[in-house]
C-alpha atoms as a PDB file:
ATOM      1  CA  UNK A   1      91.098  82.937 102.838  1.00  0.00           C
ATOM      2  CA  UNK A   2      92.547  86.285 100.911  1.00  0.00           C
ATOM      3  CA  UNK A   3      96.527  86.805 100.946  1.00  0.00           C
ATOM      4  CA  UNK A   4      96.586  90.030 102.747  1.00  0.00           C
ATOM      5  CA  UNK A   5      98.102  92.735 100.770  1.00  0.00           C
ATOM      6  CA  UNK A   6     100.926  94.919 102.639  1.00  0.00           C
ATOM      7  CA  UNK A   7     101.652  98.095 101.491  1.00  0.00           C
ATOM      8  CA  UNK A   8     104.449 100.773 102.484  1.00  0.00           C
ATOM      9  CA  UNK A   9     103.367 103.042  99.738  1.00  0.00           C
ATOM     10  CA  UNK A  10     101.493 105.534 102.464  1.00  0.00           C
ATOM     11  CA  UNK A  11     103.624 105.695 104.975  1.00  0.00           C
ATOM     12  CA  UNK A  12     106.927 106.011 102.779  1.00  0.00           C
ATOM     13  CA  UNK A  13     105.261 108.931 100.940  1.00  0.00           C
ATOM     14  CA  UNK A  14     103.922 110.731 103.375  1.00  0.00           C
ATOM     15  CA  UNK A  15     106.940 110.479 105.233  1.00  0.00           C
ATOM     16  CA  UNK A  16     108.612 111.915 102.172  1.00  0.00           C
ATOM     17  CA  UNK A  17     105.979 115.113 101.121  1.00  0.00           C
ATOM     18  CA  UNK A  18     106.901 116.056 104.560  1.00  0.00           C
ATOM     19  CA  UNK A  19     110.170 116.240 104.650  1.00  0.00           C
ATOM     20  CA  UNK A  20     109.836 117.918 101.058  1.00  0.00           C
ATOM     21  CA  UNK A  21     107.248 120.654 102.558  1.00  0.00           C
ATOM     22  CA  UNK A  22     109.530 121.583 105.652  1.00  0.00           C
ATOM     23  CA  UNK A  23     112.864 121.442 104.243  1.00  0.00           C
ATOM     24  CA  UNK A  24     115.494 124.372 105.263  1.00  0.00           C
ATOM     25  CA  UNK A  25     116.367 126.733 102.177  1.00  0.00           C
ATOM     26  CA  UNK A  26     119.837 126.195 100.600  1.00  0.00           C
ATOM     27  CA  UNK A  27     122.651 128.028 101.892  1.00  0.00           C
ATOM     28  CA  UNK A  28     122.159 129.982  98.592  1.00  0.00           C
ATOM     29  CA  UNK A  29     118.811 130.691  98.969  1.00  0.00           C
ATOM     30  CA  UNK A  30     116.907 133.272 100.794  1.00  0.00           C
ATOM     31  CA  UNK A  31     116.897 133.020 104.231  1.00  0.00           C
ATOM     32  CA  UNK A  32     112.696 133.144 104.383  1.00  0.00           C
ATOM     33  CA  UNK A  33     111.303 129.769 104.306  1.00  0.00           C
ATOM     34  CA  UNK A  34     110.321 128.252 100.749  1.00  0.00           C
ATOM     35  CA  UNK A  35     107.067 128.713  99.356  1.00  0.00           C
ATOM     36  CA  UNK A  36     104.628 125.833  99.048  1.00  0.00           C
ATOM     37  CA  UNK A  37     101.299 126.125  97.361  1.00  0.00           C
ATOM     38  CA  UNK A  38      98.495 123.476  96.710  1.00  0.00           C
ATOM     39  CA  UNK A  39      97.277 120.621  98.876  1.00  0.00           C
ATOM     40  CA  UNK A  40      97.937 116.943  99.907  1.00  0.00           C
ATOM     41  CA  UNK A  41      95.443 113.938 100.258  1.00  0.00           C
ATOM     42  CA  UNK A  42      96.666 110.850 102.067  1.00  0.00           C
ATOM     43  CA  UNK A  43      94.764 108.459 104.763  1.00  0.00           C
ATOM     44  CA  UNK A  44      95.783 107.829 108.513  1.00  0.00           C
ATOM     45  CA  UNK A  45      94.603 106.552 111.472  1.00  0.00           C
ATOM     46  CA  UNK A  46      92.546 108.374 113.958  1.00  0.00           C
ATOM     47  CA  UNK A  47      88.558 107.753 113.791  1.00  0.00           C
ATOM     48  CA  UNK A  48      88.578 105.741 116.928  1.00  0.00           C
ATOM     49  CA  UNK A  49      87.507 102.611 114.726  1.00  0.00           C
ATOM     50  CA  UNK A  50      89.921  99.743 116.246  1.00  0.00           C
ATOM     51  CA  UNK A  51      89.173  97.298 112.937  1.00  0.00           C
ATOM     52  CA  UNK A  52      89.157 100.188 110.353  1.00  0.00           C
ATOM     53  CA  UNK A  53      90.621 102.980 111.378  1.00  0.00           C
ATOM     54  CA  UNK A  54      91.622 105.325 108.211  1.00  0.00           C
ATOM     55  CA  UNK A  55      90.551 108.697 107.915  1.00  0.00           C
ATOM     56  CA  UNK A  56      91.193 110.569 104.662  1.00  0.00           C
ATOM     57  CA  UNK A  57      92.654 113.976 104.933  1.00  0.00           C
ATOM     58  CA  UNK A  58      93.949 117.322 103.348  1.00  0.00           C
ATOM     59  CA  UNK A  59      96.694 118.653 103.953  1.00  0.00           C
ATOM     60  CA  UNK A  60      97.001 123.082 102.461  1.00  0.00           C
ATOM     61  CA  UNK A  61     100.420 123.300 102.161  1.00  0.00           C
ATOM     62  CA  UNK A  62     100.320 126.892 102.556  1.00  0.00           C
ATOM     63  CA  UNK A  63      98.478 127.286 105.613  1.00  0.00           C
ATOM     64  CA  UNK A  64      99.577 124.029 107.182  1.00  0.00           C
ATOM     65  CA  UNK A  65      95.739 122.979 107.853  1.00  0.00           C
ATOM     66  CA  UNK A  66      94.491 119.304 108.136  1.00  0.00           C
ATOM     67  CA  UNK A  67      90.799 119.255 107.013  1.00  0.00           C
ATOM     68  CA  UNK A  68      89.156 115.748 107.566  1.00  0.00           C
ATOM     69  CA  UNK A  69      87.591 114.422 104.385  1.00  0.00           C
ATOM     70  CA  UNK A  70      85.892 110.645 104.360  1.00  0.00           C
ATOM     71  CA  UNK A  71      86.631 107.546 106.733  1.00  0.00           C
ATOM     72  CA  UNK A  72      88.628 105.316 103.995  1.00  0.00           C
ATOM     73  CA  UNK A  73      92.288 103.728 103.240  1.00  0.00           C
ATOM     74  CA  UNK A  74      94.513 104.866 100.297  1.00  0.00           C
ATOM     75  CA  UNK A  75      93.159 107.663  99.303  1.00  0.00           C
ATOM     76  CA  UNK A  76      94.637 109.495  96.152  1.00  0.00           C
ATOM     77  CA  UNK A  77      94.052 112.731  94.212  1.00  0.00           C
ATOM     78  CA  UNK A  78      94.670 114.443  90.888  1.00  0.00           C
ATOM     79  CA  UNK A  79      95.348 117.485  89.897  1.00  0.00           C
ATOM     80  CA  UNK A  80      91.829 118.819  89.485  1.00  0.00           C
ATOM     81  CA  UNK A  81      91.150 117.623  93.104  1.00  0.00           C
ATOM     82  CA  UNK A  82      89.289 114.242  92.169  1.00  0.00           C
ATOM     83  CA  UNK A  83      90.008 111.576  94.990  1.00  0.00           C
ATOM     84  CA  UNK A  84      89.750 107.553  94.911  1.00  0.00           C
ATOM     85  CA  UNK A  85      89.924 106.151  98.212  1.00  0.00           C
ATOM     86  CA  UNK A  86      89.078 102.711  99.693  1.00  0.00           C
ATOM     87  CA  UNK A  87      85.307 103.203 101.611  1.00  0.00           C
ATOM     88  CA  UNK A  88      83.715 101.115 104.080  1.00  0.00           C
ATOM     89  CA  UNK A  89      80.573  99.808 102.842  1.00  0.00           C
ATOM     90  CA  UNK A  90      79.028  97.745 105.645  1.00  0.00           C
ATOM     91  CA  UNK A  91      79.624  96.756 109.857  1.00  0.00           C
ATOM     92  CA  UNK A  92      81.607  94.543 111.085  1.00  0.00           C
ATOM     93  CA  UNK A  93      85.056  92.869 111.728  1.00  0.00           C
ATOM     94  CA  UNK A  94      85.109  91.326 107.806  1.00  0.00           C
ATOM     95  CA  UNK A  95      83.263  93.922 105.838  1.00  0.00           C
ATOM     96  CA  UNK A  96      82.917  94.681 102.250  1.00  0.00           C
ATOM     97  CA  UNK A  97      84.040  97.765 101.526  1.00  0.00           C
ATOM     98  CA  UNK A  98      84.509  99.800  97.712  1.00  0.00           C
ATOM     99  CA  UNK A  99      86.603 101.558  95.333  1.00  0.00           C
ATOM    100  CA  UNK A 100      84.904 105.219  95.198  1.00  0.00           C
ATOM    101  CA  UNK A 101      85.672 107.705  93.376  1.00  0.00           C
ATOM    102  CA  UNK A 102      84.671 111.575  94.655  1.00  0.00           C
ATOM    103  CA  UNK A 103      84.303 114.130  91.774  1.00  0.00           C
ATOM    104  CA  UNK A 104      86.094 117.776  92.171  1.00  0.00           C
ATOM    105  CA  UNK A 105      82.929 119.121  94.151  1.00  0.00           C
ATOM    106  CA  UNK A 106      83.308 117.039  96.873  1.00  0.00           C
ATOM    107  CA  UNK A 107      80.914 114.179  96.020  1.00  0.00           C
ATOM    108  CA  UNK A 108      81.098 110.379  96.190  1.00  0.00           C
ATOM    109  CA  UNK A 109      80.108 108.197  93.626  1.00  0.00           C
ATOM    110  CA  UNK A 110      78.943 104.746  94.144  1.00  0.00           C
ATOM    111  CA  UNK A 111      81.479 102.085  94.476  1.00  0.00           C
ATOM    112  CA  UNK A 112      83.098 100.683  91.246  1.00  0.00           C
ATOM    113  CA  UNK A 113      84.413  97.618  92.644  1.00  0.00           C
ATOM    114  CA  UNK A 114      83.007  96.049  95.695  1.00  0.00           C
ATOM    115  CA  UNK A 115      85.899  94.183  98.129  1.00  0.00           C
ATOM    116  CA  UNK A 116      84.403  91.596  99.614  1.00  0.00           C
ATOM    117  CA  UNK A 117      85.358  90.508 103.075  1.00  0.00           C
ATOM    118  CA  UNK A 118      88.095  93.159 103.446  1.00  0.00           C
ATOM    119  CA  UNK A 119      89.616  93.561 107.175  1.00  0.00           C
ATOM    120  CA  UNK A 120      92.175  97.072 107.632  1.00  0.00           C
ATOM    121  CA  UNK A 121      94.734  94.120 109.819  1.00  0.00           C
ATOM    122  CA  UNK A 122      94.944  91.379 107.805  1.00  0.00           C
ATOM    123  CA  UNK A 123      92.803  90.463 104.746  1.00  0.00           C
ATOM    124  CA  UNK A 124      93.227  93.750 102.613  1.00  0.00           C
ATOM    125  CA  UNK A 125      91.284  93.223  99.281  1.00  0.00           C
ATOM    126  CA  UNK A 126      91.841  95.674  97.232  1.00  0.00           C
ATOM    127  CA  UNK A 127      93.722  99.091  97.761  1.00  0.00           C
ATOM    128  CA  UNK A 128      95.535 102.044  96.215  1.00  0.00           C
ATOM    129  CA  UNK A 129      92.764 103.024  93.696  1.00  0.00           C
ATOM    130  CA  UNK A 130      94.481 105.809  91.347  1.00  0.00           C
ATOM    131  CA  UNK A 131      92.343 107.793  89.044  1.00  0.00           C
ATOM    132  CA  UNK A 132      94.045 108.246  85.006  1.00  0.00           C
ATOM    133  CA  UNK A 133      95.048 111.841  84.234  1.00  0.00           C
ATOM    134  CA  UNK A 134      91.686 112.277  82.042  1.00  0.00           C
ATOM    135  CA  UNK A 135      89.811 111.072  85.665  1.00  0.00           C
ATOM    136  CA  UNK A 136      87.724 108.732  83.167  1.00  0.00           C
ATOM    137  CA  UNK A 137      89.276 105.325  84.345  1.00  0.00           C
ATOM    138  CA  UNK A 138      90.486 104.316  87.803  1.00  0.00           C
ATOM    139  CA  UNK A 139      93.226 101.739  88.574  1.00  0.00           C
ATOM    140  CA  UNK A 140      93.560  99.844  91.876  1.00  0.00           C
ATOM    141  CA  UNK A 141      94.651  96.489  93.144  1.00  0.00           C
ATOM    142  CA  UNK A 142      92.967  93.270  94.427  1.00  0.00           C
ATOM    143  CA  UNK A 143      93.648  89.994  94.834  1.00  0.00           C
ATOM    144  CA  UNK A 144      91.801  86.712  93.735  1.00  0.00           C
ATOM    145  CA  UNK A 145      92.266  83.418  92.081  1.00  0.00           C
ATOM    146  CA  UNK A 146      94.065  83.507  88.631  1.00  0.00           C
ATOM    147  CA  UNK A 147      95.840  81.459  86.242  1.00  0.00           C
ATOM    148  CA  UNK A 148      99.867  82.734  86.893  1.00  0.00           C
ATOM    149  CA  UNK A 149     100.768  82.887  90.073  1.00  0.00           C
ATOM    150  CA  UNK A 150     101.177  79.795  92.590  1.00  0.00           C
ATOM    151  CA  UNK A 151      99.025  80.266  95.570  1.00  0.00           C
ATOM    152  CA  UNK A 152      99.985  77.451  97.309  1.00  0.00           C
ATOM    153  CA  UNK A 153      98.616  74.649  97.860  1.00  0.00           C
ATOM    154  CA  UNK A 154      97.754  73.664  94.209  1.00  0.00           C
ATOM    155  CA  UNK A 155      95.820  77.339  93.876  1.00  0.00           C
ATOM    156  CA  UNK A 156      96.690  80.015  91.500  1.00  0.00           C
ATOM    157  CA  UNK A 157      96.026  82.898  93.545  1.00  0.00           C
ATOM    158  CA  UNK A 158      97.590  86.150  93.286  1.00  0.00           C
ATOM    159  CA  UNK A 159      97.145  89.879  93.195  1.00  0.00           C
ATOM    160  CA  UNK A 160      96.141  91.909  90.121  1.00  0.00           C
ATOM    161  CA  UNK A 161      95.905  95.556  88.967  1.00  0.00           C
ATOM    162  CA  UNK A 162      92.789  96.640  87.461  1.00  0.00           C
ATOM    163  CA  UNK A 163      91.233  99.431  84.951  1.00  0.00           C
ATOM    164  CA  UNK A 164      87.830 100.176  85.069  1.00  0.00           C
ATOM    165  CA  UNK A 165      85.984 103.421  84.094  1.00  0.00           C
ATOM    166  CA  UNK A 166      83.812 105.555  86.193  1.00  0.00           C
ATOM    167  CA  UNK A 167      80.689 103.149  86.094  1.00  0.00           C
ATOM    168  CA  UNK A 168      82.695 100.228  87.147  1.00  0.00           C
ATOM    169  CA  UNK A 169      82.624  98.961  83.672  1.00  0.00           C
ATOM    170  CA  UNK A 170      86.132  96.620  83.290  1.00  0.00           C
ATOM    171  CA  UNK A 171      88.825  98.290  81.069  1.00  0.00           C
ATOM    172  CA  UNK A 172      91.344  95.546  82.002  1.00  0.00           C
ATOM    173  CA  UNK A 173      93.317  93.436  84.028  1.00  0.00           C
ATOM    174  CA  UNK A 174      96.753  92.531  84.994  1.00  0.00           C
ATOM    175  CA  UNK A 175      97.546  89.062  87.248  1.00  0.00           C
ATOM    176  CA  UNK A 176     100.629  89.047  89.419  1.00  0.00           C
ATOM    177  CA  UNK A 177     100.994  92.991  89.769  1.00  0.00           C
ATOM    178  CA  UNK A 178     100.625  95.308  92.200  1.00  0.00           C
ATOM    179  CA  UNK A 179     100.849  99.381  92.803  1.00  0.00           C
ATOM    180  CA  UNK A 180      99.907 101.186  89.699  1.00  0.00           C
ATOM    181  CA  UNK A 181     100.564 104.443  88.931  1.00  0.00           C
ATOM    182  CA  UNK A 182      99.279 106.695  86.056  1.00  0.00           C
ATOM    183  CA  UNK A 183     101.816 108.852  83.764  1.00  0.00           C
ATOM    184  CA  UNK A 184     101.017 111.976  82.315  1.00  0.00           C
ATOM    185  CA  UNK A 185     100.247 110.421  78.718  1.00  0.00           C
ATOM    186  CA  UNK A 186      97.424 108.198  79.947  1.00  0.00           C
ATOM    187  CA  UNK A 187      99.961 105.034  80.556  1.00  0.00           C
ATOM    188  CA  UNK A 188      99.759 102.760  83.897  1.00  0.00           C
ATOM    189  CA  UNK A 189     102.535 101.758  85.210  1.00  0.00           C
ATOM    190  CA  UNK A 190     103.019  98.937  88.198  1.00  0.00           C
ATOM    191  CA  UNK A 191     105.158  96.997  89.966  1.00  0.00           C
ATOM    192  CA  UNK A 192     105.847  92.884  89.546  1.00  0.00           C
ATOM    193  CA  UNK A 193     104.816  90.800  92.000  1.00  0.00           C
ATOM    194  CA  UNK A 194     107.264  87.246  93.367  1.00  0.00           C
ATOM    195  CA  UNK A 195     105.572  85.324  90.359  1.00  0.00           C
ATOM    196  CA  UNK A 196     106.644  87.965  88.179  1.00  0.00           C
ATOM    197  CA  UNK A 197     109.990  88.288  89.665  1.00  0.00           C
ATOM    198  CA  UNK A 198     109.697  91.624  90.586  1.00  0.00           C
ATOM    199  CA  UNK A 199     110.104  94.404  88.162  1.00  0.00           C
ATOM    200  CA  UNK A 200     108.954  97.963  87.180  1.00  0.00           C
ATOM    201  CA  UNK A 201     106.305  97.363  83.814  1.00  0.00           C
ATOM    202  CA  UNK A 202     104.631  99.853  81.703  1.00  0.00           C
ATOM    203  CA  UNK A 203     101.517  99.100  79.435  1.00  0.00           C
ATOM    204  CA  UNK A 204     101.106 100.757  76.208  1.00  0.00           C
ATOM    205  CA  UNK A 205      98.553 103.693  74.838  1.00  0.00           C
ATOM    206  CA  UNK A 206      95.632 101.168  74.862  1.00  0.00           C
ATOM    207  CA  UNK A 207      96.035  99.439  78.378  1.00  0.00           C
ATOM    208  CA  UNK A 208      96.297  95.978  76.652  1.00  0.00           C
ATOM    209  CA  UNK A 209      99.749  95.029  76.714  1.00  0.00           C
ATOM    210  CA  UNK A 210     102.975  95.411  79.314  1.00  0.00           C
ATOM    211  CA  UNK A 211     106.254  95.890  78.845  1.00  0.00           C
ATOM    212  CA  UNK A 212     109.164  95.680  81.553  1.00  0.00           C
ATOM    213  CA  UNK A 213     111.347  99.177  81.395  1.00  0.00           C
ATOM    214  CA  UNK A 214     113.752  98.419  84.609  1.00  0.00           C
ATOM    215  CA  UNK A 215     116.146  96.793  82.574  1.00  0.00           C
ATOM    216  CA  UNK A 216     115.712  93.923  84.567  1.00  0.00           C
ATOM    217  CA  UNK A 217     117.429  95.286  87.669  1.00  0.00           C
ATOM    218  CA  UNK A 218     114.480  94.978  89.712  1.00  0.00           C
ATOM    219  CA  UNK A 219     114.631  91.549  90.717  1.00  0.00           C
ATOM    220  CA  UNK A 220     112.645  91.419  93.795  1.00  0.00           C
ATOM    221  CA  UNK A 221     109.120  93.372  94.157  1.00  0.00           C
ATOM    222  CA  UNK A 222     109.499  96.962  94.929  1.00  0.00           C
ATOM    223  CA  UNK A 223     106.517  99.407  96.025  1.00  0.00           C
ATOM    224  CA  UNK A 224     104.895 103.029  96.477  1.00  0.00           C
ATOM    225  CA  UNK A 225     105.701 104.059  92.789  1.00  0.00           C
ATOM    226  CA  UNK A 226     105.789 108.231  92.357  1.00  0.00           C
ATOM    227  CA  UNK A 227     105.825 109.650  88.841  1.00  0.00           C
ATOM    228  CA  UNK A 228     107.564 112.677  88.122  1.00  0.00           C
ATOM    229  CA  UNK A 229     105.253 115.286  86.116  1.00  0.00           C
ATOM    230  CA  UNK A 230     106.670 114.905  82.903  1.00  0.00           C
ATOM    231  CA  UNK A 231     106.722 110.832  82.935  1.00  0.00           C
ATOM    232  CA  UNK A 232     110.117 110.909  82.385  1.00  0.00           C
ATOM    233  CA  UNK A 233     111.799 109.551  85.903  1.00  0.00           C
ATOM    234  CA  UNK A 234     110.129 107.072  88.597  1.00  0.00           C
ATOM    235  CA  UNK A 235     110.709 107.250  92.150  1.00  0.00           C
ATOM    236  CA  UNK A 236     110.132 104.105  94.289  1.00  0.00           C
ATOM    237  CA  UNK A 237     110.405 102.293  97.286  1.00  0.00           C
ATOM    238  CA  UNK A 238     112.925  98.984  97.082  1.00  0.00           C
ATOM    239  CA  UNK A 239     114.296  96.704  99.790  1.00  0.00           C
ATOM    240  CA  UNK A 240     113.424  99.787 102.171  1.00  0.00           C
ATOM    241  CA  UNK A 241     115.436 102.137 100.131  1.00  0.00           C
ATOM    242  CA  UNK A 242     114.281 105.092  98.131  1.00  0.00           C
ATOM    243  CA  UNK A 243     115.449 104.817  94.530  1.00  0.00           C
ATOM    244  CA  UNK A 244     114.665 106.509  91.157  1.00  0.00           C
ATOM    245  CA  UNK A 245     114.515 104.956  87.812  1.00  0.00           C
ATOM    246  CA  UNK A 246     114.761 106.678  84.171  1.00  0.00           C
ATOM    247  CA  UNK A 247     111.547 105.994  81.988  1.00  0.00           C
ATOM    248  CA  UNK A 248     113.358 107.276  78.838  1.00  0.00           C
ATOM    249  CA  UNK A 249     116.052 106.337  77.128  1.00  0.00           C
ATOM    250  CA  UNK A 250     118.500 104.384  79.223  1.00  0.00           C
ATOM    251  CA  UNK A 251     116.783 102.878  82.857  1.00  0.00           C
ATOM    252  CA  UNK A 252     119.180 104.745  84.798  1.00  0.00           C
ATOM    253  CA  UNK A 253     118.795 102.901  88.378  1.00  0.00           C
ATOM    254  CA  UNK A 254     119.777 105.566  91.138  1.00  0.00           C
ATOM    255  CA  UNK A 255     119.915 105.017  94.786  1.00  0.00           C
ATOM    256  CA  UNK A 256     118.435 107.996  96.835  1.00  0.00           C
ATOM    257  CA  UNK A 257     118.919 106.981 100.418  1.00  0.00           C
END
C-alpha cells in the first residue's frame, strides 16, 4: 500500500500570507492600513465531500473576496494566473485523481499525471504540482517504488519529485525528494527526504543534476519551501519553525520564529 505523504506546506503558508496581508503599519508608517494588490490561490476544506474535501480558491487581496475556483488539493499559481492543482478524476473512497494544469483563461487541461488510488486521509499520491516560471513544465511529487530509499520490508519505496511538460511528456525525475519549488531562472529546487538525510538541493539549468546548497545544516527533512522573487533567499518550514536560507554566496541559516 502507498506511504502517505504529509504535508504542512498549505497550512504553514497560508497561515503566513495572512498574517502578511493584515499586518498593522509600522509605528513610522502612515496610520492608513497598507496597500495590498494582486490575488492568492491556495486549497481548503469546505465542499461537503467527507473523503476529499479540498476546494481551490482566490483570494483579491484588495477587496478581501474569496471566489471558489475547482474542487482539488494543492493548488498553486504563477504570476500570469496559471494554476496546477491536484483534481479528482473518478468516485469513490480510493480514487485516481490528476495533476492538471488550468491555463490563464480559466481552463483545465487534461491530467498530466494520473495518481492512482489516491485517498485526501491517508494514501496521498502525488501533491504540490508547481508550474516553472515559463508555465511550459510542471513539477509535483509522488511516491512509488525506486532504487534509493528503504521502504521497509526489503522494498525500495520512496517519494520522488517530477518534471514533466504540459502534455505529460517526462522531463525528469528525482527519488527520495519531496516539495519542489521553481526559482526565477527556470531552476527547481526541493527538499531531501530521511534517505537523503534531509537537506535543501538545487538542480542545475538543464534539470539533470542536483546539488545540496544548505551547507549541510539541514539534517532532518524540512518542508513548504517559498522562494523569494529574485532567487536569492529561501524561506521554509523546519522542525515546526519558520527559517530562511541564503541561495547565494554563503547559506546563511536564519531562524524566523
Amino acid at each position: 500500500m502507498h506511504r502517505v505523504l504529509r504535508y504542512a506546506a498549505l497550512g504553514v503558508g497560508l497561515t503566513f500570507v495572512l498574517r502578511l496581508a493584515h499586518r498593522e503599519p509600522g509605528t513610522r508608517a502612515s496610520s492608513a492600513a497598507p496597500n495590498y494588490r494582486g490575488v492568492i490561490t491556495f486549497a481548503t476544506t469546505g465542499n461537503g465531500d467527507p473523503f476529499h474535501p479540498g476546494v481551490v480558491q482566490d483570494l483579491d487581496l484588495a477587496t478581501g473576496q474569496l471566489t471558489v475556483r475547482f474542487d482539488g488539493l494543492d493548488a498553486s499559481r504563477t504570476r500570469s494566473g496559471e494554476l496546477a492543482f491536484v483534481q479528482r478524476l473518478a468516485p469513490g473512497t480510493y480514487a485516481d485523481h490528476g495533476i492538471v494544469v488550468v491555463d490563464s483563461r480559466g481552463v483545465p487541461g487534461a491530467p498530466v499525471f494520473v495518481c492512482r488510488g489516491f485517498r485526501f486521509s491517508d494514501n496521498r499520491t502525488c501533491a504540490v504540482p508547481k508550474l516553472a516560471p515559463n508555465t511550459r513544465l510542471v513539477a509535483f511529487v509522488t511516491v512509488g517504488s525506486g532504487a534509493v530509499c528503504d521502504g521497509g520490508y526489503g522494498m525500495k519505496w520512496g517519494s520522488f519529485v517530477v518534471i514533466t511538460d504540459r502534455r505529460g511528456a517526462e522531463v525528469a525525475r528525482f527519488e527520495g525528494y519531496t516539495s519542489p519549488e521553481w526559482l526565477p531562472d527556470g531552476r527547481l529546487l526541493m527538499m531531501g527526504t530521511q534517505c537523503r538525510r534531509g537537506g535543501i538541493w538545487l538542480t542545475d539549468g538543464s534539470l539533470r543534476s542536483l546539488s545540496r546548497v544548505d551547507g549541510e545544516q539541514v539534517n532532518t527533512p524540512a518542508a513548504a519551501p517559498a522562494a523569494s522573487p529574485d532567487g536569492k533567499t529561501l524561506a521554509f518550514v523546519w522542525n515546526n519553525q519558520l527559517w530562511s536560507l541564503k541561495l547565494v554566496g554563503q547559506p546563511e541559516l536564519t531562524q524566523l520564529t
